[in-house]
Protein backbone atom coordinates (compact mmCIF):
# COMPACT_ATOMS: atom_id res chain seq x y z
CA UNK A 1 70.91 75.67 189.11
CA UNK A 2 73.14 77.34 191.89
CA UNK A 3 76.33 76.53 192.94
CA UNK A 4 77.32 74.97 196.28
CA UNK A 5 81.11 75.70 197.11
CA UNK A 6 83.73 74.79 199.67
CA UNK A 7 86.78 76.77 200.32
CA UNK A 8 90.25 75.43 202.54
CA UNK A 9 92.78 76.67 203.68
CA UNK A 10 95.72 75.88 201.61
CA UNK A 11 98.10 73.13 202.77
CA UNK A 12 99.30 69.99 202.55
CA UNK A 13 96.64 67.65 203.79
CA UNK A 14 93.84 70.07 202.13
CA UNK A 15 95.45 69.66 198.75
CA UNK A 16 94.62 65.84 199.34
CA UNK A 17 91.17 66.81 200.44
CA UNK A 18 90.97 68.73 196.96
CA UNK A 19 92.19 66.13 194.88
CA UNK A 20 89.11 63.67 196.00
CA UNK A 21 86.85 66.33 196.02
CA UNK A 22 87.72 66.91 192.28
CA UNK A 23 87.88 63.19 191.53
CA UNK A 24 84.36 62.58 192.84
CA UNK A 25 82.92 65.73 191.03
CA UNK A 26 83.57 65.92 187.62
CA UNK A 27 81.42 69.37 187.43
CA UNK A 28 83.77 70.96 189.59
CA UNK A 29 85.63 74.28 189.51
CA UNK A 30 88.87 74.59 191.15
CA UNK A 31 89.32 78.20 191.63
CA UNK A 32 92.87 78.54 193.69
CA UNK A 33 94.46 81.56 195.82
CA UNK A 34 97.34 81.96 197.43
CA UNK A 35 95.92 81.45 201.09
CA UNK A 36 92.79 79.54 199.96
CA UNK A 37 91.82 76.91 197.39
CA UNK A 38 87.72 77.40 196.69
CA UNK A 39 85.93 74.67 194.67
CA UNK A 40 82.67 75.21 193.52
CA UNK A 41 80.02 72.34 191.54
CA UNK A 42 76.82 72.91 190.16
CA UNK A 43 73.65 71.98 192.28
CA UNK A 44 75.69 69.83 194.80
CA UNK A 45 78.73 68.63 196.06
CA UNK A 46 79.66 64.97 197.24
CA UNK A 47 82.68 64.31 199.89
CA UNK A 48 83.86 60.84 200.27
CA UNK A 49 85.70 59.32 203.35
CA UNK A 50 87.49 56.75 201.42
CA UNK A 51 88.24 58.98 198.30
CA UNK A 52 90.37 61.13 200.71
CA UNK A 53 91.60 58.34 202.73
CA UNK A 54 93.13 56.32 199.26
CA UNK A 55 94.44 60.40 198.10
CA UNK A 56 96.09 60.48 201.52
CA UNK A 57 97.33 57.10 201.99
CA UNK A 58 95.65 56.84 206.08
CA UNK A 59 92.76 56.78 207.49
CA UNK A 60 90.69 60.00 207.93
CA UNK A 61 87.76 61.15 209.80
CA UNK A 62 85.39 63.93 207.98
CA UNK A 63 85.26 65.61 211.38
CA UNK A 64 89.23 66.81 209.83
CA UNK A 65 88.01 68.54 207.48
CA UNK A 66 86.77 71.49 209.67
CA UNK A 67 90.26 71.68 210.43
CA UNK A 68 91.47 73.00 206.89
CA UNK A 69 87.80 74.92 206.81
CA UNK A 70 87.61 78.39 205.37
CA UNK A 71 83.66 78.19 204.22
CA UNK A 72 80.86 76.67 202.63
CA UNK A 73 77.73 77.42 201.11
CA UNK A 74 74.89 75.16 200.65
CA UNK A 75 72.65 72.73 202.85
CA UNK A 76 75.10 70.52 204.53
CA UNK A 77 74.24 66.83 205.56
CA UNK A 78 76.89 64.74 207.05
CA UNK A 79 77.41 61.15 207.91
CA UNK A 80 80.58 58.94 208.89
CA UNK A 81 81.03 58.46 204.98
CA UNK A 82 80.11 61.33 203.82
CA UNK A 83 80.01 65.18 203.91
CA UNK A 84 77.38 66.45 200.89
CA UNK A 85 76.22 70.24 199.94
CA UNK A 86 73.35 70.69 198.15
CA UNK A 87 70.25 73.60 197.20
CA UNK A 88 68.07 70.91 196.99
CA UNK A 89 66.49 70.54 200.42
């Protein structure tokens, strides 16, 4: 199985956007550099909305992420609630 991976840039609201990521994806690998924090899971990768939103205490649109955006590798589909990265399509 490959792995799909996201990388930020590292800050203060991605280190929110981290700490969901993490929380929803217990087969993750936090890999961290000084400029960039790169997280990598096994066979997919599931972003919540309201995971972030409760980590950052407001609400949040997914569209913020591309903000804090280094990369990403893997089939992305997106919705409102979700942003998801997967080999499997």
């Amino acid at each position: 199985m490959s792995n799909v991976f996201i990388a930020f840039q590292t800050n203060e609201e991605s280190r929110y956007i981290v700490e969901a990521i993490l929380q929803d994806n217990p087969t993750a690998i936090l890999n961290e550099q000084p400029a960039m924090v790169k997280i990598d899971v096994p066979g997919s990768m599931t972003i919540k909305r309201a995971t972030i939103e409760e980590k950052m205490g407001r609400p949040f649109d997914l569209q913020e992420l591309q903000i804090h955006l280094i990369t990403i590798s893997g089939h992305l589909d997106e919705t409102d609630e979700e942003f998801n990265l997967s080999w499997n399509h």
